[in-house]
C-alpha atoms as a PDB file:
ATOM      1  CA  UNK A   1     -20.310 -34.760   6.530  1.00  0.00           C
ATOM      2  CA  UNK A   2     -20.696 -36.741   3.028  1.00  0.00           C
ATOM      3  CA  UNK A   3     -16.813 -37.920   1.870  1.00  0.00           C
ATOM      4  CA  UNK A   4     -17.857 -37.038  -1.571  1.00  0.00           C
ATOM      5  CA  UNK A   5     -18.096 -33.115  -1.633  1.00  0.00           C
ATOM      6  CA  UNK A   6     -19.033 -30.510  -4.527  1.00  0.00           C
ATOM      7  CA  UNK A   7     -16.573 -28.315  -5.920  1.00  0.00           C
ATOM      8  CA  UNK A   8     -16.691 -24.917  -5.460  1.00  0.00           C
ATOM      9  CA  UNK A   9     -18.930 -22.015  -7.677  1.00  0.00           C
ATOM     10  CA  UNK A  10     -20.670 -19.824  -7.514  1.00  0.00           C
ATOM     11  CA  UNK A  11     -24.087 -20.579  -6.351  1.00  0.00           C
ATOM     12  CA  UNK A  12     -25.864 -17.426  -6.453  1.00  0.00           C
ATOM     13  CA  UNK A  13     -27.724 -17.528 -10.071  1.00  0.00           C
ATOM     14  CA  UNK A  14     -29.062 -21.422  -8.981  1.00  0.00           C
ATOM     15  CA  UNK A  15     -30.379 -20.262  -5.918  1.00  0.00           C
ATOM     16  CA  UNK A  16     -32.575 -17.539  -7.112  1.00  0.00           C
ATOM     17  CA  UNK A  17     -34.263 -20.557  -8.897  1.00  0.00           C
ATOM     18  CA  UNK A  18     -34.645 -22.971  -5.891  1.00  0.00           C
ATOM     19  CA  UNK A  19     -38.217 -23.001  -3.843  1.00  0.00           C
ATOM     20  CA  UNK A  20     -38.229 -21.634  -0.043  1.00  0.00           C
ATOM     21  CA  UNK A  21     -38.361 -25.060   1.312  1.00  0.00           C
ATOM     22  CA  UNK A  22     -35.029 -26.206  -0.794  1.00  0.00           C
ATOM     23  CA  UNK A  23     -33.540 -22.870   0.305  1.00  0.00           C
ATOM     24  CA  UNK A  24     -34.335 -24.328   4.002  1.00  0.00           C
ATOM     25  CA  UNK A  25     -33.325 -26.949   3.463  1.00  0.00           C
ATOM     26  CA  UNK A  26     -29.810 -25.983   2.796  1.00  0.00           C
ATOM     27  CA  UNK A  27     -29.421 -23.949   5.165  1.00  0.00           C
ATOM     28  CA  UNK A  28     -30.533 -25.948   7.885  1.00  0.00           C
ATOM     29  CA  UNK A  29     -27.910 -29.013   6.647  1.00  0.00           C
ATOM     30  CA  UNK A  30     -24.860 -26.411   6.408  1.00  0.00           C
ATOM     31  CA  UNK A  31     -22.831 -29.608   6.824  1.00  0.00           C
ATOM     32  CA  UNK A  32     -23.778 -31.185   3.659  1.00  0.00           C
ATOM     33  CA  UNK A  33     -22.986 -28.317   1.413  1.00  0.00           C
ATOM     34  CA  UNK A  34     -19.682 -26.137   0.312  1.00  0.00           C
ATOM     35  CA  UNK A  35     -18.924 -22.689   2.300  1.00  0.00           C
ATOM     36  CA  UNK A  36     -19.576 -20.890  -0.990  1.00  0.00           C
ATOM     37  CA  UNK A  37     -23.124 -22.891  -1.382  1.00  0.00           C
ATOM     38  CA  UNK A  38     -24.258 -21.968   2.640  1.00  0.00           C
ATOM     39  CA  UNK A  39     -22.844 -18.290   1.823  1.00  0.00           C
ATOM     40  CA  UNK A  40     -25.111 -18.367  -1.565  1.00  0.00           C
ATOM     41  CA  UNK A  41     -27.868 -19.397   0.550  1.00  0.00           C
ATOM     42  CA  UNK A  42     -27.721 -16.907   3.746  1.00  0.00           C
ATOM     43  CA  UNK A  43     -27.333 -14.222   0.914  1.00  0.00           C
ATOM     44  CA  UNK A  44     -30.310 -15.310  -1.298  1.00  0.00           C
ATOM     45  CA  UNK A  45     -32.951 -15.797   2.039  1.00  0.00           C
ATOM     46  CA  UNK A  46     -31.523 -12.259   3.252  1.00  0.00           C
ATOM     47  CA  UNK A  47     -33.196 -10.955   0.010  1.00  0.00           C
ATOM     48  CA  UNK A  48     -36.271 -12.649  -0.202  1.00  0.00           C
ATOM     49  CA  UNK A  49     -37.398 -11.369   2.747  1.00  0.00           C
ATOM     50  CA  UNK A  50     -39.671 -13.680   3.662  1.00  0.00           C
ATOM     51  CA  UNK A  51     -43.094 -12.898   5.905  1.00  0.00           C
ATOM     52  CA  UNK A  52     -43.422 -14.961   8.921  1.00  0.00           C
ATOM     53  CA  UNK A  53     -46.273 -16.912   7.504  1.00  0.00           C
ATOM     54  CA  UNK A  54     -43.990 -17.768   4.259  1.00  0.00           C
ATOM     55  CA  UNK A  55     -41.444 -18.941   6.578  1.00  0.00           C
ATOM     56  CA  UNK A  56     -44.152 -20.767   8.514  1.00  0.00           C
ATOM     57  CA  UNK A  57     -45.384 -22.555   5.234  1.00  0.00           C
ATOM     58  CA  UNK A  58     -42.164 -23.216   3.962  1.00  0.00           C
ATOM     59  CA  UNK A  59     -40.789 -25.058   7.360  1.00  0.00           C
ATOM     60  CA  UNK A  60     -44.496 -27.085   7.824  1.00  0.00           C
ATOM     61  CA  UNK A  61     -43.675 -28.190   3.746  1.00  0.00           C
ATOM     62  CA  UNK A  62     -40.164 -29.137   4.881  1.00  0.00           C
ATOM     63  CA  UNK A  63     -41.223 -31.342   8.339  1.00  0.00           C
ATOM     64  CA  UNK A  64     -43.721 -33.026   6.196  1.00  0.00           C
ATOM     65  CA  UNK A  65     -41.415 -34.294   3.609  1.00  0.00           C
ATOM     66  CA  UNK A  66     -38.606 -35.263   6.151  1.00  0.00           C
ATOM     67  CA  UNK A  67     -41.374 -37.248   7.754  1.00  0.00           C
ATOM     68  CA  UNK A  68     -41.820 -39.207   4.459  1.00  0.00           C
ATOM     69  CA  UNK A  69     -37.980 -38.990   4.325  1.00  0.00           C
ATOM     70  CA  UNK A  70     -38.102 -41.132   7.767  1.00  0.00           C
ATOM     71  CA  UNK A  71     -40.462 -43.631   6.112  1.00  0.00           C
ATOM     72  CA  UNK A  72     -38.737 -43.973   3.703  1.00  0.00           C
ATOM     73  CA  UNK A  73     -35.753 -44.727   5.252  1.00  0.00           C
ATOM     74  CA  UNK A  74     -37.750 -47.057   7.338  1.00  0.00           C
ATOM     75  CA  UNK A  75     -38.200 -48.973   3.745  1.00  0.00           C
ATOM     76  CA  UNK A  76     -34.775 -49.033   3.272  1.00  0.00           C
ATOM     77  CA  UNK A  77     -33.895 -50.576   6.271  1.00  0.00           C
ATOM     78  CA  UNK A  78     -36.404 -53.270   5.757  1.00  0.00           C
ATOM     79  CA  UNK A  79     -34.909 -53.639   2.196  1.00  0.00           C
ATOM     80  CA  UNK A  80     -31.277 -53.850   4.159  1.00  0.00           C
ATOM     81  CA  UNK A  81     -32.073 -56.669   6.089  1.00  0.00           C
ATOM     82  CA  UNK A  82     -33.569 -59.069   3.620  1.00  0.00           C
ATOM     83  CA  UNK A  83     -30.302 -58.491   1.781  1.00  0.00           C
ATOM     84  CA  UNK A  84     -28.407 -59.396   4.634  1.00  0.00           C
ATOM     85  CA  UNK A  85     -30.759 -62.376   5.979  1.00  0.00           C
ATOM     86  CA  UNK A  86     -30.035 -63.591   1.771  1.00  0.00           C
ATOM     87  CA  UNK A  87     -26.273 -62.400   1.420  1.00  0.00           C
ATOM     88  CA  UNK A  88     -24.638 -63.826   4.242  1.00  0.00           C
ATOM     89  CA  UNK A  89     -22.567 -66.061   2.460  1.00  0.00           C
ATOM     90  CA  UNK A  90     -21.177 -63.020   0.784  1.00  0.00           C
ATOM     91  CA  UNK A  91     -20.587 -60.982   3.837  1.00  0.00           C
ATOM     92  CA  UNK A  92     -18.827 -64.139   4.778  1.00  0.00           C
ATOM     93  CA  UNK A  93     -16.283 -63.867   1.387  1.00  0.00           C
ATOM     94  CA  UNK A  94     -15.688 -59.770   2.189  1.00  0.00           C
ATOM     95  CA  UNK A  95     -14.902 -60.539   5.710  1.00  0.00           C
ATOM     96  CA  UNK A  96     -11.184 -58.635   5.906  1.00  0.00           C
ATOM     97  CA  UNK A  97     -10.680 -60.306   9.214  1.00  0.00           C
ATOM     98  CA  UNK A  98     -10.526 -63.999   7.968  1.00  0.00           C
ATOM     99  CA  UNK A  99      -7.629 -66.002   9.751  1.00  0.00           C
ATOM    100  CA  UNK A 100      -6.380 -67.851   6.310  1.00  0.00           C
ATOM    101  CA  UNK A 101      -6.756 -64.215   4.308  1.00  0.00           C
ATOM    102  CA  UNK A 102      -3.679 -62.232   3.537  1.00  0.00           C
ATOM    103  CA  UNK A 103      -2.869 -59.221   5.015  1.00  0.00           C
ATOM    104  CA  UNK A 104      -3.258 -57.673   1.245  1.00  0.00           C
ATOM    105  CA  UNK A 105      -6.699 -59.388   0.302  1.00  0.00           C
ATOM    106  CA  UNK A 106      -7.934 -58.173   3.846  1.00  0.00           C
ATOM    107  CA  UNK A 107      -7.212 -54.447   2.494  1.00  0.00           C
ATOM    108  CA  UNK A 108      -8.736 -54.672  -0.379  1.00  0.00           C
ATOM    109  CA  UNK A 109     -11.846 -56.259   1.428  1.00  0.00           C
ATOM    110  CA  UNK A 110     -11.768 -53.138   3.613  1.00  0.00           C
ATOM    111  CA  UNK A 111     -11.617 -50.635   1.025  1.00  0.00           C
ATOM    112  CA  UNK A 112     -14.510 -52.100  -0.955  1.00  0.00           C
ATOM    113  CA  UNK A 113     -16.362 -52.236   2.490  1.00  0.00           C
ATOM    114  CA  UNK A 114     -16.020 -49.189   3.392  1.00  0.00           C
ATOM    115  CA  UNK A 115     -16.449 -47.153   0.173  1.00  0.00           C
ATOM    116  CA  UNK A 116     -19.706 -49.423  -0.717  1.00  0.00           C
ATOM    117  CA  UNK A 117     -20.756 -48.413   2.558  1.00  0.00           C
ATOM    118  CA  UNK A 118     -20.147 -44.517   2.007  1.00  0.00           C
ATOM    119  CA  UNK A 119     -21.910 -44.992  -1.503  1.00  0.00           C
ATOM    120  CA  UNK A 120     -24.893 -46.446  -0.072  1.00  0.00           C
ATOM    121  CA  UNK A 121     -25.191 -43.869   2.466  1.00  0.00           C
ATOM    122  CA  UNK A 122     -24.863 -40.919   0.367  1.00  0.00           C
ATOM    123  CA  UNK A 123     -27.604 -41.968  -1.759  1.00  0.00           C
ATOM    124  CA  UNK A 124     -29.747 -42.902   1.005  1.00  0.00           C
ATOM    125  CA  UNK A 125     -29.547 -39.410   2.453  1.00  0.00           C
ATOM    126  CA  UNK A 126     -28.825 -37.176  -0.417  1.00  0.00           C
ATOM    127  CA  UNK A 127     -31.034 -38.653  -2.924  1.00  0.00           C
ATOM    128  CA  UNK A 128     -33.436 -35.377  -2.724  1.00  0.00           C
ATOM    129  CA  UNK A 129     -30.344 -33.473  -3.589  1.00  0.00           C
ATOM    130  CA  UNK A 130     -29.417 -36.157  -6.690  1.00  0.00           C
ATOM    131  CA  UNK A 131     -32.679 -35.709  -7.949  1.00  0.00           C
ATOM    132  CA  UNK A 132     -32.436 -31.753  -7.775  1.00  0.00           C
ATOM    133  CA  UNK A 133     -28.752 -32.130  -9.555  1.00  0.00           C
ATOM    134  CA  UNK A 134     -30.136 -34.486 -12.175  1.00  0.00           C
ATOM    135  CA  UNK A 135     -33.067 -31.750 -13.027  1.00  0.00           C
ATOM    136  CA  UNK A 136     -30.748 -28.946 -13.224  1.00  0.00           C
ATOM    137  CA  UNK A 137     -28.495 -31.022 -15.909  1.00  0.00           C
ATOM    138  CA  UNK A 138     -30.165 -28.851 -18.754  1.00  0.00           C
ATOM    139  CA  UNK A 139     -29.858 -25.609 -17.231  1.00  0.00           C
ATOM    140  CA  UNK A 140     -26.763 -26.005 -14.829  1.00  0.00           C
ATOM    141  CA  UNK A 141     -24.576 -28.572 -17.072  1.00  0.00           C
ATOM    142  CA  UNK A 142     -21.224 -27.769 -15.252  1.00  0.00           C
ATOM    143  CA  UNK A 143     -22.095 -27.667 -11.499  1.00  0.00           C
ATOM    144  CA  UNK A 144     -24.379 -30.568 -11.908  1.00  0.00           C
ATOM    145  CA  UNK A 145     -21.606 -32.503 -14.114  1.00  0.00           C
ATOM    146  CA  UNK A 146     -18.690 -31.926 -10.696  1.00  0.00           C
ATOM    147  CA  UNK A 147     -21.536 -33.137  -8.440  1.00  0.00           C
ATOM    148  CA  UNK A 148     -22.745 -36.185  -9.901  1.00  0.00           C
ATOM    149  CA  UNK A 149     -19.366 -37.046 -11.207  1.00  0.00           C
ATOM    150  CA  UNK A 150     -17.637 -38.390  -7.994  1.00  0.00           C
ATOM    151  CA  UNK A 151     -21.068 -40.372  -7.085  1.00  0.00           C
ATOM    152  CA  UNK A 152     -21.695 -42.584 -10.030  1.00  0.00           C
ATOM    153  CA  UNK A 153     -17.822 -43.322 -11.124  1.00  0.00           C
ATOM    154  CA  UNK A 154     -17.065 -44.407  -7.161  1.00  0.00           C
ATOM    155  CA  UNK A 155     -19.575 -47.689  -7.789  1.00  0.00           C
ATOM    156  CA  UNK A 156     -18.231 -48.862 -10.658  1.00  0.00           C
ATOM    157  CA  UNK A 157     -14.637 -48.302  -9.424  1.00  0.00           C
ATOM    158  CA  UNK A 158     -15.739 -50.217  -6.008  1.00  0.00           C
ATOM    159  CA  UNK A 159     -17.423 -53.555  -8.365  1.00  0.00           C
ATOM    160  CA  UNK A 160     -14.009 -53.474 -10.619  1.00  0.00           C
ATOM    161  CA  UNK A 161     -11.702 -52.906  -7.358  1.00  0.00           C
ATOM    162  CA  UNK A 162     -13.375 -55.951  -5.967  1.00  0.00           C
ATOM    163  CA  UNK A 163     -12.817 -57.789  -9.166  1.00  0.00           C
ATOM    164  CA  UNK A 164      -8.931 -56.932  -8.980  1.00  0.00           C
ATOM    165  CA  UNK A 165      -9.281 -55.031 -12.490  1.00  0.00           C
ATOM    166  CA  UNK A 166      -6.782 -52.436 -13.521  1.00  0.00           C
ATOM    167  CA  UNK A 167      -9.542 -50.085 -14.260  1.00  0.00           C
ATOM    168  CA  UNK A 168     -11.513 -50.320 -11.004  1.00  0.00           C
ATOM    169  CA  UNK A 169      -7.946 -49.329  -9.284  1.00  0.00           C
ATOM    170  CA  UNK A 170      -7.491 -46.446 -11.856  1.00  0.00           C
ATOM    171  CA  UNK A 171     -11.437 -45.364 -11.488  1.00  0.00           C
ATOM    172  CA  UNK A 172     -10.932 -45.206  -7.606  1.00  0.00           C
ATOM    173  CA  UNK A 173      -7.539 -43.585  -7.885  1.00  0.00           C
ATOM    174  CA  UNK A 174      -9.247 -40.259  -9.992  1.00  0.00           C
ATOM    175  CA  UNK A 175     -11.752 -40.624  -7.567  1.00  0.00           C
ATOM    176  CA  UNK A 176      -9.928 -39.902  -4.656  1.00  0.00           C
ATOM    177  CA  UNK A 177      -7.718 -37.372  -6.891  1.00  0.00           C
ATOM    178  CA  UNK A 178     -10.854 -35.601  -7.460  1.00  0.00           C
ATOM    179  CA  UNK A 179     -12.029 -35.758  -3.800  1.00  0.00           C
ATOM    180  CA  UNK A 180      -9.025 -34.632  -2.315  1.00  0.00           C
ATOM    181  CA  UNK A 181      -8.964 -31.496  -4.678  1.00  0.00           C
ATOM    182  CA  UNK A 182     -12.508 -30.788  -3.198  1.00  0.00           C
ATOM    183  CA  UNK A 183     -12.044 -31.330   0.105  1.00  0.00           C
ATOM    184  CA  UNK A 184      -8.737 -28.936   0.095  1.00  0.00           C
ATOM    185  CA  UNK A 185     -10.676 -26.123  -2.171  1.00  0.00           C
ATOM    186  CA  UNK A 186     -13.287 -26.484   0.677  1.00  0.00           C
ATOM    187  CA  UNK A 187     -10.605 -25.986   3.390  1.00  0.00           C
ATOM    188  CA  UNK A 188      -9.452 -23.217   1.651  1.00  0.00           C
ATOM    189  CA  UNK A 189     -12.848 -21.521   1.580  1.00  0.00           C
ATOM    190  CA  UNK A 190     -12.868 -22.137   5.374  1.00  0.00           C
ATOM    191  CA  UNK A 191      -9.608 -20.587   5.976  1.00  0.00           C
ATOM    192  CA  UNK A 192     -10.677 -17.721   3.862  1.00  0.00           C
ATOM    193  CA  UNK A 193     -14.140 -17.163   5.011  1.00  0.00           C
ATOM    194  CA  UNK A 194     -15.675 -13.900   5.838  1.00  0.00           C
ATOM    195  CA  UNK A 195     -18.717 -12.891   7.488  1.00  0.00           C
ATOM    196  CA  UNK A 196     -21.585 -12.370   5.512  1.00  0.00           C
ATOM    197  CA  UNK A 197     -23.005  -9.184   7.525  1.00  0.00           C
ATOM    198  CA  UNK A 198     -26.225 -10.698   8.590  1.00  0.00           C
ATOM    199  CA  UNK A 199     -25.507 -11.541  12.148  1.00  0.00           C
ATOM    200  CA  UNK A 200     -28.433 -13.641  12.762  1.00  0.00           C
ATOM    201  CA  UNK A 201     -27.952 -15.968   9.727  1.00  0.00           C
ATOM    202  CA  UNK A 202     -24.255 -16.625  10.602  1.00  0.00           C
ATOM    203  CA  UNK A 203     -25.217 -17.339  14.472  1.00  0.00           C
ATOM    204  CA  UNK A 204     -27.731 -19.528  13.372  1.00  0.00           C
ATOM    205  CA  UNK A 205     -26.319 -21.580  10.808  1.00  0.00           C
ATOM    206  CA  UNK A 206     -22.501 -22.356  12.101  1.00  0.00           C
ATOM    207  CA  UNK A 207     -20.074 -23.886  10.069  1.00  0.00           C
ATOM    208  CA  UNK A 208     -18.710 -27.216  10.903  1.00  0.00           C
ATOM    209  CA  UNK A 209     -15.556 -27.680  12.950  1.00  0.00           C
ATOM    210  CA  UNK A 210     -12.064 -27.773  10.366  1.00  0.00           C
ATOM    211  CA  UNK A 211     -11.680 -30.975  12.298  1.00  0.00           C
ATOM    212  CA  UNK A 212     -14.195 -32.738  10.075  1.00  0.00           C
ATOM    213  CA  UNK A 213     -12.837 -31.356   7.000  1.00  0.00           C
ATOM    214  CA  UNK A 214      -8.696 -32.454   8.051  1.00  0.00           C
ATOM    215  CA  UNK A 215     -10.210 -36.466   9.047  1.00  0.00           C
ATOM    216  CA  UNK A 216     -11.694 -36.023   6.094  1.00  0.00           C
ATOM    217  CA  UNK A 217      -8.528 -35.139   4.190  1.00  0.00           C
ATOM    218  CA  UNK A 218      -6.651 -37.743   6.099  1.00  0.00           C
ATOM    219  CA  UNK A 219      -8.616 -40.665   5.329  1.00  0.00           C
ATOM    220  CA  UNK A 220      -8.682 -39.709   1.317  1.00  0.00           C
ATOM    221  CA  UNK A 221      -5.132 -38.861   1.418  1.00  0.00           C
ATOM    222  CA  UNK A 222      -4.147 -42.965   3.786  1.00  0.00           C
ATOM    223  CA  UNK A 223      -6.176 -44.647   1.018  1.00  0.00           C
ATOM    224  CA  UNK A 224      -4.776 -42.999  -1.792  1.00  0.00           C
ATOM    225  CA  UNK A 225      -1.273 -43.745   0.161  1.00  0.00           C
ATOM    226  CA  UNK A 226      -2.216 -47.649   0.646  1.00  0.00           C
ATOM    227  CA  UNK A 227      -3.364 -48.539  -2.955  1.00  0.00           C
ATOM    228  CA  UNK A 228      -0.458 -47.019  -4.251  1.00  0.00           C
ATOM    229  CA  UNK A 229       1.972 -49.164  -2.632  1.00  0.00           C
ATOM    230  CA  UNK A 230       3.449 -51.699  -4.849  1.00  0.00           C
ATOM    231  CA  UNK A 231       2.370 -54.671  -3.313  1.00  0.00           C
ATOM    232  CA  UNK A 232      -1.255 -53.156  -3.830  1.00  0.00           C
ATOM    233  CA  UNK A 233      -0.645 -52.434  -7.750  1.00  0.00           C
ATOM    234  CA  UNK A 234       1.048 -55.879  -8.335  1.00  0.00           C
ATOM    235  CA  UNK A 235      -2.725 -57.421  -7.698  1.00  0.00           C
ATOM    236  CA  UNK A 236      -3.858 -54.782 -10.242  1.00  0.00           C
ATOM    237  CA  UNK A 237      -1.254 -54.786 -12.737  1.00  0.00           C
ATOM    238  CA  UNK A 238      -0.829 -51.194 -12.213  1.00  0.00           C
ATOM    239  CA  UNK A 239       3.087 -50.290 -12.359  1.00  0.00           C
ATOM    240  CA  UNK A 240       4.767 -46.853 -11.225  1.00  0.00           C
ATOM    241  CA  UNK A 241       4.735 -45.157 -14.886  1.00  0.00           C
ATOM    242  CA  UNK A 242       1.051 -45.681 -14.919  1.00  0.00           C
ATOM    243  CA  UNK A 243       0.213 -44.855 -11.182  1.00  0.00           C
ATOM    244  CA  UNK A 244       2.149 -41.594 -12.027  1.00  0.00           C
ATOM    245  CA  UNK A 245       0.051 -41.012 -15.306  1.00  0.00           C
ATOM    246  CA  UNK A 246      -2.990 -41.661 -13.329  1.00  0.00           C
ATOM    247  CA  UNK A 247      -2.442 -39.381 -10.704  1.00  0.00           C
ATOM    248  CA  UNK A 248      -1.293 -36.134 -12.567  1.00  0.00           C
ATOM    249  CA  UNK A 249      -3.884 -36.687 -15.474  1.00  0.00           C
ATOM    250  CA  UNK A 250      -6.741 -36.744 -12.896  1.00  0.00           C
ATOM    251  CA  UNK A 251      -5.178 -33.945 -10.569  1.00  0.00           C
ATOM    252  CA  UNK A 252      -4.547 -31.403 -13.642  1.00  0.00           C
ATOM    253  CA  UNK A 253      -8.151 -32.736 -14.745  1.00  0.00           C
ATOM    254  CA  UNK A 254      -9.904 -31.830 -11.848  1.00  0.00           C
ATOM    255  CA  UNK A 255      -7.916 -28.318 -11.467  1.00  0.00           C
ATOM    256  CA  UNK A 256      -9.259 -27.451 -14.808  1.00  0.00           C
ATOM    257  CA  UNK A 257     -12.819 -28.625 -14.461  1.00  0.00           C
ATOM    258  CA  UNK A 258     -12.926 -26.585 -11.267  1.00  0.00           C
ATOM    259  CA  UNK A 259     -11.206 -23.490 -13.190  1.00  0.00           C
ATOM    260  CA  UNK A 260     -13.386 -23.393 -16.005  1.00  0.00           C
ATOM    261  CA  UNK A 261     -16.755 -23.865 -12.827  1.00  0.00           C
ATOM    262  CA  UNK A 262     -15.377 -20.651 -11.484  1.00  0.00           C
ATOM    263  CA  UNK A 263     -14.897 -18.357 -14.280  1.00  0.00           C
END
């Protein structure tokens, strides 16, 4: 499962929109979307009532393009290692394990490791779903805006974290605000789900395990907990009024942008 997840809404209007393939898409990577979206989706392929040969076009449409996905992928990789064979000296400076490196620079080293690493794979394997999100800006503003959000402000908080700005520790700090809110919206959804009376659909599209959604929570919630520590906001020049200013503005922000997606 992608750290960065979608807020909730509801899904049904978008879906009515969406091509079979996209629709099979969905449902056959129930991992990758919220409960609400999957539910959306059982619901709106229930209806359409597809013929066997629709189905059959629509799944030969959606092994051809995850066939271009793979090379594709395959480019990416070969991209990968000429940026490794050129940035080794780099790799070298991020290294968090460095003998002469404090215990504090080998955090932050971590963090930016790991959260340019998340980045990178999220748009590697969600970029057809970017590019869908992006197109639906004109007609679907609000749920585009809550997806997108979280994946083009966690970059630019990852450059300015690595630069030991204040900003790049305030950007990442609403970032996991925001992701934390989502992730705990989507364990509520869990908690709360029903079954959507069409037997088949449920039994063959199972949700993911609650364990993947509570590491999930945990990992948000440690790194949240270990850049607020003060010897982590000294490097940043972050002190406690403003960590506290940071945290409720983005947590009461997020709470109403996810209101206002569900009305």
């Amino acid at each position: 499962m992608l750290f960065i997840m979608a807020p909730s809404t509801n899904y049904s209007e978008h879906f009515r929109h969406i091509s079979n393939i996209d629709l099979l898409h969905i449902l056959e990577n129930p991992d990758q979307y919220q409960e609400s979206a999957i539910e959306s989706a059982k619901l709106e392929f229930a209806n359409r009532q597809l013929s066997e040969a629709e189905l059959n076009d629509a799944k030969e449409l959606l092994n051809s393009n995850a066939k271009r996905k793979e090379k594709q992928k395959e480019k990416v990789k070969i991209v990968v290692s000429n940026v490794q064979d050129t940035g080794s000296s780099l790799l070298e400076t991020l290294n968090p394990i460095q003998n002469d490196t404090s215990p504090i620079e080998k955090i932050i080293r971590l963090i930016v490791i790991v959260f340019t690493a998340l980045f990178l794979y999220q748009i590697t394997y969600e970029y057809k779903n970017l590019i869908l999100y992006i197109e639906d800006i004109p007609g679907f503003p609000m749920i585009s805006f809550l997806y997108l959000f979280p994946i083009v402000i966690l970059p630019i908080a990852v450059w300015n974290f690595w630069k030991r700005k204040s900003i790049g520790w305030m950007l990442l700090t609403i970032f996991l605000c925001y992701s934390i809110a989502g992730t705990l919206l989507t364990v509520y959804q869990y908690l709360s789900w029903q079954p959507s009376g069409y037997s088949g659909l449920d039994n063959l599209f199972p949700r993911p395990s609650p364990t993947v959604y509570l590491l999930h929570l945990l990992f948000l919630t440690g790194t949240l907990y270990v850049i607020c520590k003060e010897d982590m906001r000294n490097i940043f020049l972050i002190n406690k009024n403003k960590m506290q200013k940071t945290i409720a503005i983005s947590s009461v922000a997020t709470f109403l942008l996810f209101l206002a997606n569900s009305l």
